[in-house]
PDB file of N, CA and C in Angstrom:
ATOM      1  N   UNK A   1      53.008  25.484 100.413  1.00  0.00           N
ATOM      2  CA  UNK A   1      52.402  25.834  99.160  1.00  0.00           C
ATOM      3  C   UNK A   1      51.062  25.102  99.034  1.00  0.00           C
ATOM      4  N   UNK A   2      50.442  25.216  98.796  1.00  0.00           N
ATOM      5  CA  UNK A   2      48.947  24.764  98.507  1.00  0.00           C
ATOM      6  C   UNK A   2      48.242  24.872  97.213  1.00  0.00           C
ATOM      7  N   UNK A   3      47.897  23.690  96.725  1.00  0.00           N
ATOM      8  CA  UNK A   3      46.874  23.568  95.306  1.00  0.00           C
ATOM      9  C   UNK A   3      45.701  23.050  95.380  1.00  0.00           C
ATOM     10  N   UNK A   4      45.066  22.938  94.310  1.00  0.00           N
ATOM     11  CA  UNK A   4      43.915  22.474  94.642  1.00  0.00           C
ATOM     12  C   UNK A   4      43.065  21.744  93.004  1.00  0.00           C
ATOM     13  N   UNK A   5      42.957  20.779  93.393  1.00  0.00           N
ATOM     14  CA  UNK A   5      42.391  19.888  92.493  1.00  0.00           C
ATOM     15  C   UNK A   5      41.048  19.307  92.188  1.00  0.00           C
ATOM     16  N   UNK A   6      40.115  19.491  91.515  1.00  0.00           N
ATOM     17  CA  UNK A   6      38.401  18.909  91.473  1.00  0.00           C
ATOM     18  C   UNK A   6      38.303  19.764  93.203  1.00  0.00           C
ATOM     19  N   UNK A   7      38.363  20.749  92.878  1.00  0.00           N
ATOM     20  CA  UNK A   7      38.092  21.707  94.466  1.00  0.00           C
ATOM     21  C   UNK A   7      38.885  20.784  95.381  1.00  0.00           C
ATOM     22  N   UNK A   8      39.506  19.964  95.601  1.00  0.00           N
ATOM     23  CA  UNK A   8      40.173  19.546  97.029  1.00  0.00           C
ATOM     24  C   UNK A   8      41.534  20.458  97.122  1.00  0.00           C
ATOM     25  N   UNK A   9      41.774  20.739  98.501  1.00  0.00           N
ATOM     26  CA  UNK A   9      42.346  21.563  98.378  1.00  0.00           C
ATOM     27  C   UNK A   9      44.065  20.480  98.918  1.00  0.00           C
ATOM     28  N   UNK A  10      45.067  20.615  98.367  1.00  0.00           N
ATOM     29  CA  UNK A  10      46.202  19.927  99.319  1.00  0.00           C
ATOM     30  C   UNK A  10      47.241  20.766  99.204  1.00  0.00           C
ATOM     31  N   UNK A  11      48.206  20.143 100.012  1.00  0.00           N
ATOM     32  CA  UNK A  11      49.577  20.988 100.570  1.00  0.00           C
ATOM     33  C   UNK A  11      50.584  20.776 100.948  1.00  0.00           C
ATOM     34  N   UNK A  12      51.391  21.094 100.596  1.00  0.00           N
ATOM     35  CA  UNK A  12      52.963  20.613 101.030  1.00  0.00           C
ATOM     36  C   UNK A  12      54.338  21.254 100.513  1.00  0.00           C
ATOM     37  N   UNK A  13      55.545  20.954 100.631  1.00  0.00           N
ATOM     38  CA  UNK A  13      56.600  21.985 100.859  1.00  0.00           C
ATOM     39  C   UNK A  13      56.876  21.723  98.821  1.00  0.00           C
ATOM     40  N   UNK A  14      57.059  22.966  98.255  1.00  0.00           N
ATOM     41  CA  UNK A  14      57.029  23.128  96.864  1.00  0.00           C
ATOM     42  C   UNK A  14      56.424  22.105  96.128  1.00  0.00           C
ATOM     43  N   UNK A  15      54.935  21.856  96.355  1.00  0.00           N
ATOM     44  CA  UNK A  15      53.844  20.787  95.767  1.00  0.00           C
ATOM     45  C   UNK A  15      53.738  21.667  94.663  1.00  0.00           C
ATOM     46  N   UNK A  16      53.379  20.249  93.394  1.00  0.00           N
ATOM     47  CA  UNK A  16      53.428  20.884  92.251  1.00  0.00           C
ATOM     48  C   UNK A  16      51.599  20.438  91.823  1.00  0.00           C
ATOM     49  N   UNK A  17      51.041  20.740  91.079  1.00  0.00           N
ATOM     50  CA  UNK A  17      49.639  20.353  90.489  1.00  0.00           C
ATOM     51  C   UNK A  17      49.641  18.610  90.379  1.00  0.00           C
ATOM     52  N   UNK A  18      50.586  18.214  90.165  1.00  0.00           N
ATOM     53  CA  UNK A  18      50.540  16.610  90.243  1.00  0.00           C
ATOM     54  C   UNK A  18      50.384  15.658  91.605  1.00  0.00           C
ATOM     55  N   UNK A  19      50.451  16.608  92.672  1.00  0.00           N
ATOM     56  CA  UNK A  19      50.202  16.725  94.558  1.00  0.00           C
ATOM     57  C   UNK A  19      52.160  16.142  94.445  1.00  0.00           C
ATOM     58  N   UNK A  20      53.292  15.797  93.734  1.00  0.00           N
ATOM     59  CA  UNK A  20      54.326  16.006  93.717  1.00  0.00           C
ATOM     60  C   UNK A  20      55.273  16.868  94.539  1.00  0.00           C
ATOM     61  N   UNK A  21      55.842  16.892  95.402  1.00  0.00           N
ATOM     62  CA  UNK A  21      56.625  17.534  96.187  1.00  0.00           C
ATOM     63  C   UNK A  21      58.130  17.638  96.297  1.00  0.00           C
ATOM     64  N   UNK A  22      58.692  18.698  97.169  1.00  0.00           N
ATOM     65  CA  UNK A  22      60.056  18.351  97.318  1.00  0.00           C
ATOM     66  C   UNK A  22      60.678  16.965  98.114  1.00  0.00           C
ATOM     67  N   UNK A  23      59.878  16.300  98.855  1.00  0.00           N
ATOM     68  CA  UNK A  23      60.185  15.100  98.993  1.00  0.00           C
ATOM     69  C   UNK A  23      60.206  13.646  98.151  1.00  0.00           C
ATOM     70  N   UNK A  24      59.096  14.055  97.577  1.00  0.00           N
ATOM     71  CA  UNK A  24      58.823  13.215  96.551  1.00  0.00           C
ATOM     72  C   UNK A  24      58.156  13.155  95.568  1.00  0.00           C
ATOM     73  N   UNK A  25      58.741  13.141  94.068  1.00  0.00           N
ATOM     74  CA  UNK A  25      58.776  13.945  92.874  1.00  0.00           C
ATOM     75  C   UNK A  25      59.039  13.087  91.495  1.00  0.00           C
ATOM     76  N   UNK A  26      58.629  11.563  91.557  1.00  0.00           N
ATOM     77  CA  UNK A  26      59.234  11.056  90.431  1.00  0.00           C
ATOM     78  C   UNK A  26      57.605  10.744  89.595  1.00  0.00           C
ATOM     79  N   UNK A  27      57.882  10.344  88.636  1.00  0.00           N
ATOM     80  CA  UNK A  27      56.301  10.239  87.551  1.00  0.00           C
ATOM     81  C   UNK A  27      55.472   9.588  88.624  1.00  0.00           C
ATOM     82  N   UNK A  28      55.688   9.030  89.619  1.00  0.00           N
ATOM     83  CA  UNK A  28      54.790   8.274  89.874  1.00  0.00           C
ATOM     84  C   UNK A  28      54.131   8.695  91.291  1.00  0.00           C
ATOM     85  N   UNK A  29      54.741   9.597  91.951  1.00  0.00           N
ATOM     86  CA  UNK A  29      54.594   9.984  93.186  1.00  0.00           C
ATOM     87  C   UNK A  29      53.175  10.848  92.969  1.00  0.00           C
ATOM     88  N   UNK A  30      52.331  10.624  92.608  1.00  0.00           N
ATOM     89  CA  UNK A  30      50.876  11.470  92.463  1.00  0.00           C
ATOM     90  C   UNK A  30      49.912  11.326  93.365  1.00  0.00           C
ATOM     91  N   UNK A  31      49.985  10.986  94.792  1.00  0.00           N
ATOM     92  CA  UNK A  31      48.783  11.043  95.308  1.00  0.00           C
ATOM     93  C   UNK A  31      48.957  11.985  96.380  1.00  0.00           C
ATOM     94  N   UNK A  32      48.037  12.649  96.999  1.00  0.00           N
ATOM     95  CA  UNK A  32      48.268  12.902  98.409  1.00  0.00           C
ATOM     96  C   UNK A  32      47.101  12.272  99.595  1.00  0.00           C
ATOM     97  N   UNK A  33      47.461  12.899 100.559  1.00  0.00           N
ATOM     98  CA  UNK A  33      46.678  12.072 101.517  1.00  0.00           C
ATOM     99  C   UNK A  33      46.410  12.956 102.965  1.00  0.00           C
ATOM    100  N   UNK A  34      44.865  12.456 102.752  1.00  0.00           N
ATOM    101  CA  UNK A  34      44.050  13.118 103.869  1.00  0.00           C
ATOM    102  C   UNK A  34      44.424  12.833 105.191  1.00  0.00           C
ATOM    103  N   UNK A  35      45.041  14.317 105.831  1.00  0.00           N
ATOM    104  CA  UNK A  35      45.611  12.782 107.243  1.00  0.00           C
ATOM    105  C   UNK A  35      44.590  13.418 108.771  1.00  0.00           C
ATOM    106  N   UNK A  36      44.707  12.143 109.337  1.00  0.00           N
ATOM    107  CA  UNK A  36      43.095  12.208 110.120  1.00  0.00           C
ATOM    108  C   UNK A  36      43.099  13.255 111.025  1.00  0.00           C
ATOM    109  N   UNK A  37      44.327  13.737 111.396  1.00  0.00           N
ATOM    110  CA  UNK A  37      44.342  14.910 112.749  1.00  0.00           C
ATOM    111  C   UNK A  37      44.263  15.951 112.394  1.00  0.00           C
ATOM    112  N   UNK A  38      44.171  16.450 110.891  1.00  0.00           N
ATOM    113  CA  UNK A  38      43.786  17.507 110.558  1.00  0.00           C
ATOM    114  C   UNK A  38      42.822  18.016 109.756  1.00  0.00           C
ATOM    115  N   UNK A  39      42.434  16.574 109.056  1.00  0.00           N
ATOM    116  CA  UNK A  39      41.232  16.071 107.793  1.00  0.00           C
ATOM    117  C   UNK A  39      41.735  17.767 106.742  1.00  0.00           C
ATOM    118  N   UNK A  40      43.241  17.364 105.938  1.00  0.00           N
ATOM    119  CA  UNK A  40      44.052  17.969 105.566  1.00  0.00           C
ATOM    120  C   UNK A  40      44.323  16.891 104.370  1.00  0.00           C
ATOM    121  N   UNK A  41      44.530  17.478 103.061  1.00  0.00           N
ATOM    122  CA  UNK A  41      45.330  16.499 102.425  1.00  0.00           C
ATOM    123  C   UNK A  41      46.325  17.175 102.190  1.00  0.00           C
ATOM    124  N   UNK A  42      47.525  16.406 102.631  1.00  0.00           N
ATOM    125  CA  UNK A  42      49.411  16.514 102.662  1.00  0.00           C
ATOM    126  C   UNK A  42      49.776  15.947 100.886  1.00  0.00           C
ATOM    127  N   UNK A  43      50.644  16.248 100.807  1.00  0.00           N
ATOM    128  CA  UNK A  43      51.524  15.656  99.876  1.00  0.00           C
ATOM    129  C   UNK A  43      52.528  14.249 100.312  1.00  0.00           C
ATOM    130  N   UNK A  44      53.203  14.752 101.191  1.00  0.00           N
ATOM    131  CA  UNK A  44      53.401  13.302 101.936  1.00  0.00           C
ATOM    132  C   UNK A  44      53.532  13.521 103.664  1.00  0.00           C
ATOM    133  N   UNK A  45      54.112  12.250 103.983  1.00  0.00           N
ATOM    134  CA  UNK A  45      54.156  12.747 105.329  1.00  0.00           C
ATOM    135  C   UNK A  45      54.727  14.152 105.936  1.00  0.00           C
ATOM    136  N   UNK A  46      56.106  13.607 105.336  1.00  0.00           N
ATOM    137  CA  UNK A  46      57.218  15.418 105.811  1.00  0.00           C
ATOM    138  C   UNK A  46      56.592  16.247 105.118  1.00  0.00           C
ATOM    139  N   UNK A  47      55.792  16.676 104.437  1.00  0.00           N
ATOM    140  CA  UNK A  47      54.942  17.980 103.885  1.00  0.00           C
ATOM    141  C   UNK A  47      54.496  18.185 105.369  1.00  0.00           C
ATOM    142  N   UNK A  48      53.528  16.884 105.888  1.00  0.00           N
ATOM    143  CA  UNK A  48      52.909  17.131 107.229  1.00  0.00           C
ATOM    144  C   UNK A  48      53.503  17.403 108.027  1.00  0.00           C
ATOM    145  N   UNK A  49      54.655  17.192 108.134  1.00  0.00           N
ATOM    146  CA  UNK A  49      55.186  17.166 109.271  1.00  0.00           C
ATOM    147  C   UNK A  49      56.154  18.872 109.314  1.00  0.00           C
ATOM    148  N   UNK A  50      56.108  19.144 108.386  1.00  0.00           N
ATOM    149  CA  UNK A  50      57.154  20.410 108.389  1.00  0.00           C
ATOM    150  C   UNK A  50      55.754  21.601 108.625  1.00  0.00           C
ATOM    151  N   UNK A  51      54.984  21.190 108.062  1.00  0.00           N
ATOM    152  CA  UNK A  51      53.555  22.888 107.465  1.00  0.00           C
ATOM    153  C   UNK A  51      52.520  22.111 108.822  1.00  0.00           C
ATOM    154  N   UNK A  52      52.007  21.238 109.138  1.00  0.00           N
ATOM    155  CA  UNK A  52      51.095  21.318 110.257  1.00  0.00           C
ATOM    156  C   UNK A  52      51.027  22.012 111.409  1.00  0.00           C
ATOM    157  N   UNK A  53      52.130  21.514 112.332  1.00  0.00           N
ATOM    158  CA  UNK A  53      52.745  21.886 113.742  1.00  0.00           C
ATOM    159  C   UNK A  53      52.114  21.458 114.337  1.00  0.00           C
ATOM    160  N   UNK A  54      51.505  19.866 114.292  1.00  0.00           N
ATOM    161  CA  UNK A  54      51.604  18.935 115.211  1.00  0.00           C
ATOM    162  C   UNK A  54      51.787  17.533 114.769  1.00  0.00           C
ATOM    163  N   UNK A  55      51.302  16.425 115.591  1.00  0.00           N
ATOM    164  CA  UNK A  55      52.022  15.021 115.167  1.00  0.00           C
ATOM    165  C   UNK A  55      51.000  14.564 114.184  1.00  0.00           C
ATOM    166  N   UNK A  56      51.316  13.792 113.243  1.00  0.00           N
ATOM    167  CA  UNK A  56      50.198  13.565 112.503  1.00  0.00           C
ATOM    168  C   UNK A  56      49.606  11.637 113.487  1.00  0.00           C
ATOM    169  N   UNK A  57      48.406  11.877 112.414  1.00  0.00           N
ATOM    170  CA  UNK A  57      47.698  10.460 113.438  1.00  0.00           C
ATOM    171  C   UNK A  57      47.150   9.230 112.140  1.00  0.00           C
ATOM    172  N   UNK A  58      46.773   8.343 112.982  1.00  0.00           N
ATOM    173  CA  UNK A  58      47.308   7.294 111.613  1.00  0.00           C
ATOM    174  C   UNK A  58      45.617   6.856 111.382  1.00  0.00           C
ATOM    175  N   UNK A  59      45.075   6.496 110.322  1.00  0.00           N
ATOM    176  CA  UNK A  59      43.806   6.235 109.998  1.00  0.00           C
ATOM    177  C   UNK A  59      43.284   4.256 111.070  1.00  0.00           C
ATOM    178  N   UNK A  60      42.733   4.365 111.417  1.00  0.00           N
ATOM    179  CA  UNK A  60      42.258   2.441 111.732  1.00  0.00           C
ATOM    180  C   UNK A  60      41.594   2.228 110.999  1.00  0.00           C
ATOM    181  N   UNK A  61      41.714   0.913 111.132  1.00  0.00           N
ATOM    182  CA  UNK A  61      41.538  -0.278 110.043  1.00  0.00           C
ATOM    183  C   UNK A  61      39.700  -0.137 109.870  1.00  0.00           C
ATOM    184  N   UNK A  62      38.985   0.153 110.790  1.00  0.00           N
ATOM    185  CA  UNK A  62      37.387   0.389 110.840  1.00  0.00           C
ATOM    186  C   UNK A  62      37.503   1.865 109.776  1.00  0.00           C
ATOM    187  N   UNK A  63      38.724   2.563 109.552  1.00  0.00           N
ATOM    188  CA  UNK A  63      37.884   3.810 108.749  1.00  0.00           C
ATOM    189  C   UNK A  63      38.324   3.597 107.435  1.00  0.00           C
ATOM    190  N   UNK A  64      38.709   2.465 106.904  1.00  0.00           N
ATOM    191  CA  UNK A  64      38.609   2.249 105.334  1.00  0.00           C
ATOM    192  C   UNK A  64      38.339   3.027 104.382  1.00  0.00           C
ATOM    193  N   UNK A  65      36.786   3.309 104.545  1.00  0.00           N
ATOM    194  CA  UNK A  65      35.975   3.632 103.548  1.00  0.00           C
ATOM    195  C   UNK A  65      36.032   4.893 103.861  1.00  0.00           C
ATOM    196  N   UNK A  66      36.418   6.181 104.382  1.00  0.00           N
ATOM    197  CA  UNK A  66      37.215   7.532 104.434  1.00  0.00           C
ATOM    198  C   UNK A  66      37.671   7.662 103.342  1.00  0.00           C
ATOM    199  N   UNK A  67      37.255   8.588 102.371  1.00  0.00           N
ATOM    200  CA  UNK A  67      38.026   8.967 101.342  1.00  0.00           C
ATOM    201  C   UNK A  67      38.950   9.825 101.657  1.00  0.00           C
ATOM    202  N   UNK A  68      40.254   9.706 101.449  1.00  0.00           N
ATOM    203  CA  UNK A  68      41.317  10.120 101.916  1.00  0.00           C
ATOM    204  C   UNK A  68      42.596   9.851 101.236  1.00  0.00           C
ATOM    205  N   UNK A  69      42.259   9.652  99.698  1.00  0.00           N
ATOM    206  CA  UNK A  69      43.663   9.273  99.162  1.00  0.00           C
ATOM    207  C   UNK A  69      43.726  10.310  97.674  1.00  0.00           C
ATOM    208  N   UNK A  70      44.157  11.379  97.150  1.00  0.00           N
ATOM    209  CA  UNK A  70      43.495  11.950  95.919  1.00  0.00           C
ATOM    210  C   UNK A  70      45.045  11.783  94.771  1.00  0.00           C
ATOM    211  N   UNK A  71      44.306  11.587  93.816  1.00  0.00           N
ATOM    212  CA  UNK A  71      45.032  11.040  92.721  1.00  0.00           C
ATOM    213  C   UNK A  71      45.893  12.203  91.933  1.00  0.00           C
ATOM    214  N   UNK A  72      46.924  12.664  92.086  1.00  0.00           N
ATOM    215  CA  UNK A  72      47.628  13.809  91.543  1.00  0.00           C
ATOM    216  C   UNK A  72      47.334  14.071  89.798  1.00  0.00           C
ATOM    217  N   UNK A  73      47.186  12.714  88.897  1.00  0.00           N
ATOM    218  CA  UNK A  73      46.569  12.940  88.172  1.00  0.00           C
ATOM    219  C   UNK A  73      45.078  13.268  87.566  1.00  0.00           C
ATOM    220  N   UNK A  74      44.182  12.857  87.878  1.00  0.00           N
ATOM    221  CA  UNK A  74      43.054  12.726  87.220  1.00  0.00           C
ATOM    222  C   UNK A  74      41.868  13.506  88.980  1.00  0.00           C
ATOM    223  N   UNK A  75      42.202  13.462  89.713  1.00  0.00           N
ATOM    224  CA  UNK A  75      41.801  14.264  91.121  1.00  0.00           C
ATOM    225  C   UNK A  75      40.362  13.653  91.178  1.00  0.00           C
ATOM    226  N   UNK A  76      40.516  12.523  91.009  1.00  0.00           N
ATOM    227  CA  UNK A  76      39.768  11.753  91.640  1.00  0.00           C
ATOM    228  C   UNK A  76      40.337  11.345  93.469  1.00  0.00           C
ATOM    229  N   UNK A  77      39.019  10.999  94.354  1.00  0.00           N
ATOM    230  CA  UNK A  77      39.325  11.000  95.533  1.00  0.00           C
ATOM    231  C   UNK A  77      39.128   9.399  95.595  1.00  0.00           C
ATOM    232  N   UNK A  78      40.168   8.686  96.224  1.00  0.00           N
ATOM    233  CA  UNK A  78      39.653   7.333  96.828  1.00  0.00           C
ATOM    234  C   UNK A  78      39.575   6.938  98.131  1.00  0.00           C
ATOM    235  N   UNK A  79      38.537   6.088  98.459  1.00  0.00           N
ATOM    236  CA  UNK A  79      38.356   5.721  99.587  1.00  0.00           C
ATOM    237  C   UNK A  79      40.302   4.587 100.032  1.00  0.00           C
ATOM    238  N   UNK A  80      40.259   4.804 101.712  1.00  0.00           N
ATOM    239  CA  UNK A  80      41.499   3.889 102.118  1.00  0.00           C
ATOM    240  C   UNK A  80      41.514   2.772 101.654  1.00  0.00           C
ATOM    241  N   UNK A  81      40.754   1.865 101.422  1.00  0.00           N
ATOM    242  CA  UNK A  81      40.271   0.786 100.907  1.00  0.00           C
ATOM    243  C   UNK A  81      40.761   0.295  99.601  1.00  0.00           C
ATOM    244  N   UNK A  82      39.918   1.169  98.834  1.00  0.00           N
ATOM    245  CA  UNK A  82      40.015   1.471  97.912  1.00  0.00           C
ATOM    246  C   UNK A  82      41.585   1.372  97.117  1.00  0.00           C
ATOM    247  N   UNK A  83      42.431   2.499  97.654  1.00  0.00           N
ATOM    248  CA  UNK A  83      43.518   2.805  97.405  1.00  0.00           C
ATOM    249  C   UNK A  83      44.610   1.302  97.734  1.00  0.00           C
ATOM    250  N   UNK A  84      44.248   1.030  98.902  1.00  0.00           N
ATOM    251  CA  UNK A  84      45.089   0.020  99.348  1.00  0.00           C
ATOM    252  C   UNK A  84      44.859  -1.226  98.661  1.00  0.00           C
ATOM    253  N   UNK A  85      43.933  -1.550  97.561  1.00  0.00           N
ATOM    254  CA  UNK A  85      44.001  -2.558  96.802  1.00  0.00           C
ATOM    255  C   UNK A  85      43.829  -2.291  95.072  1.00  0.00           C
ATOM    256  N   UNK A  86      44.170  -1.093  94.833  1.00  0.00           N
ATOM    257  CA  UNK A  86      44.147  -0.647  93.477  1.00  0.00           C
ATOM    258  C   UNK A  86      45.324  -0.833  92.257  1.00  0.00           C
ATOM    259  N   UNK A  87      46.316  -1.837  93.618  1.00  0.00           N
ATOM    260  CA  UNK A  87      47.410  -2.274  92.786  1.00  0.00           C
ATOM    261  C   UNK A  87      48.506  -1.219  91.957  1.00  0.00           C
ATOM    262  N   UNK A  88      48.410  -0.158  92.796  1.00  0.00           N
ATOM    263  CA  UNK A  88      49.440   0.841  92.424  1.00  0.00           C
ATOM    264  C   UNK A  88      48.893   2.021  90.894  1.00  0.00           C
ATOM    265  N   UNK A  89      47.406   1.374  90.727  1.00  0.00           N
ATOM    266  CA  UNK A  89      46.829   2.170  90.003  1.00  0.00           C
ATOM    267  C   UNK A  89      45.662   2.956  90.193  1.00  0.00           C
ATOM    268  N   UNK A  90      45.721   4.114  89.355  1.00  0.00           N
ATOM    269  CA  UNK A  90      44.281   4.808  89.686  1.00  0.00           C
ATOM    270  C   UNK A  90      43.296   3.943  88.892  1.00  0.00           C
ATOM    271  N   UNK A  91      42.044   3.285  89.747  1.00  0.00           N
ATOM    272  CA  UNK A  91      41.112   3.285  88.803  1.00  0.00           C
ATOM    273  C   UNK A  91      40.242   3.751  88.092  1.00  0.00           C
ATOM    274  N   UNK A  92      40.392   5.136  87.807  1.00  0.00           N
ATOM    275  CA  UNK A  92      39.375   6.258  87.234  1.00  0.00           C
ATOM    276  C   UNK A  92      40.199   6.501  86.257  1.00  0.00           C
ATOM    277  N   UNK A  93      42.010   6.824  86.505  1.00  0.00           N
ATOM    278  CA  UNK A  93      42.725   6.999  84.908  1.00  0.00           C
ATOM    279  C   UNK A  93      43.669   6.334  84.491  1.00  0.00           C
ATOM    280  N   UNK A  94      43.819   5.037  85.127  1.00  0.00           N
ATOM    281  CA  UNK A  94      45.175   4.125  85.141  1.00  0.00           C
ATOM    282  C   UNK A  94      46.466   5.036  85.228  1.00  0.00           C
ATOM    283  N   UNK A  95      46.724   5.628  85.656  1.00  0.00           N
ATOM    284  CA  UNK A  95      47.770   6.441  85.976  1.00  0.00           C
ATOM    285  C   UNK A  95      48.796   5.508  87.333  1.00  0.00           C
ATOM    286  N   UNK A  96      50.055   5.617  87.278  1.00  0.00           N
ATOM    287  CA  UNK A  96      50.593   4.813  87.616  1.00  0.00           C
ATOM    288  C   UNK A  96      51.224   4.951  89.255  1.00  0.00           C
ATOM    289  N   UNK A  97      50.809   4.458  90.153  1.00  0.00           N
ATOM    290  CA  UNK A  97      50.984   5.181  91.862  1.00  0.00           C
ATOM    291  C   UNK A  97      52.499   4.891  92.038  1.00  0.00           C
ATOM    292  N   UNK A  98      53.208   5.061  92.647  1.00  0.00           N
ATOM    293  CA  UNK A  98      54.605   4.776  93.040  1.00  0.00           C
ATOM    294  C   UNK A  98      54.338   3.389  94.737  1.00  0.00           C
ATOM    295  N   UNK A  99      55.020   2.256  93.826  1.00  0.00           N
ATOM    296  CA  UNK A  99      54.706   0.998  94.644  1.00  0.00           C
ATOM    297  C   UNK A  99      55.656   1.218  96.261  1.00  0.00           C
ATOM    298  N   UNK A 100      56.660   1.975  95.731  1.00  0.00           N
ATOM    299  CA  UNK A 100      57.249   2.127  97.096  1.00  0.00           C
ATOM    300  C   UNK A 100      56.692   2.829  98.327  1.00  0.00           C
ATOM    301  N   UNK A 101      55.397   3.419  97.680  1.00  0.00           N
ATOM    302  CA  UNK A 101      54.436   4.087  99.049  1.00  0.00           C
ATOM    303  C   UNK A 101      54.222   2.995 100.060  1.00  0.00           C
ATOM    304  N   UNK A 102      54.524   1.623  99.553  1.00  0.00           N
ATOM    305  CA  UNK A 102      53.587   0.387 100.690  1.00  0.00           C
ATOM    306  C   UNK A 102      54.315   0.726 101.808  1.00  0.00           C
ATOM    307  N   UNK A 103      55.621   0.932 101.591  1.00  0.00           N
ATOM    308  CA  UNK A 103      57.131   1.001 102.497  1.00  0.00           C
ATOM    309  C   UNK A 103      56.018   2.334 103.755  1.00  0.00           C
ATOM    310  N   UNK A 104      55.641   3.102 103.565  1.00  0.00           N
ATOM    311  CA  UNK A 104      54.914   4.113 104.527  1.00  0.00           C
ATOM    312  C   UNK A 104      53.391   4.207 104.794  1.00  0.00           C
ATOM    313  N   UNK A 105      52.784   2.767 104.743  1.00  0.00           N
ATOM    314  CA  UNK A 105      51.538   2.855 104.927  1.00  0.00           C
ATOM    315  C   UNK A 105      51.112   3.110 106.294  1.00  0.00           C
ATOM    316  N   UNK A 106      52.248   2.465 107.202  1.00  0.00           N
ATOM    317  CA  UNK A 106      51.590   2.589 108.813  1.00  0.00           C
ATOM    318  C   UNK A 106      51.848   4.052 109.066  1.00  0.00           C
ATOM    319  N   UNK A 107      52.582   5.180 108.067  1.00  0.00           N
ATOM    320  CA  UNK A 107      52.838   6.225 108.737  1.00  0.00           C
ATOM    321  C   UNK A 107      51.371   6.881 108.320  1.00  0.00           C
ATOM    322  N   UNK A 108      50.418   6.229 107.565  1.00  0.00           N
ATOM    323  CA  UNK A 108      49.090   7.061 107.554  1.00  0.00           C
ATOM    324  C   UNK A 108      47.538   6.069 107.635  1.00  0.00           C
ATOM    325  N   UNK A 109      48.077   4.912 108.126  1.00  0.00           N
ATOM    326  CA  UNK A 109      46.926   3.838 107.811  1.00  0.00           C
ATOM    327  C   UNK A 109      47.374   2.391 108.652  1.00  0.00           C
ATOM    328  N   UNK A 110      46.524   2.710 109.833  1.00  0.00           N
ATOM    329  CA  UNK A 110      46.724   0.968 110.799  1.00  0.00           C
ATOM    330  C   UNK A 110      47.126  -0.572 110.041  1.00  0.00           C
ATOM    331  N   UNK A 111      47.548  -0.804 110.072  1.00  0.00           N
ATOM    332  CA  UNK A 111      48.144  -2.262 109.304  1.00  0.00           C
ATOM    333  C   UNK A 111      48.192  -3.316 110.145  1.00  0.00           C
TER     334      UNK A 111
END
């Protein structure tokens, strides 16, 4: 399924306007993420991994500043950087990120 937010376009298996999916769907699950082997923004990984049809690839630590993280609420785009020290918040609408994403950072970002 595919939506699209401040024109970015993202995707994943029954994604809702909040970038929210059938994997993961609670108030807080709002971001998706640009992933580098397809310069695609997913909903989460298994979005990627079911709708791509290939392996996904993980961002390095030199591409930080890649905007590649978009905010399900307010569709603002953040840089990796960015995202990874925003303390689980958007800083454009304080909207609230789901902290348990840290648990899957190496599946989209060198650590």
């Amino acid at each position: 399924m595919k939506h699209s937010k401040n024109n970015i376009l993202y995707l994943g298996v029954g994604v809702n306007e909040r970038t929210q999916c059938a994997h993961y769907h609670s108030e807080r699950d709002i971001i998706a993420i640009k992933h580098k082997c397809c310069d695609t923004f997913y909903a989460c990984i298994s979005c990627h991994n079911e709708l791509a049809g290939h392996a996904p690839a993980v961002w390095g630590k030199d591409e930080r500043q890649t905007p590649a993280v978009l905010c399900g609420n307010c569709g603002i785009t953040l840089s990796i950087a960015d995202y990874l020290a925003c303390n689980n918040t958007c800083p454009a609408c304080q909207a609230a990120f789901n902290p348990g994403c840290a648990n899957h950072y190496p599946l989209y970002f060198e650590v």
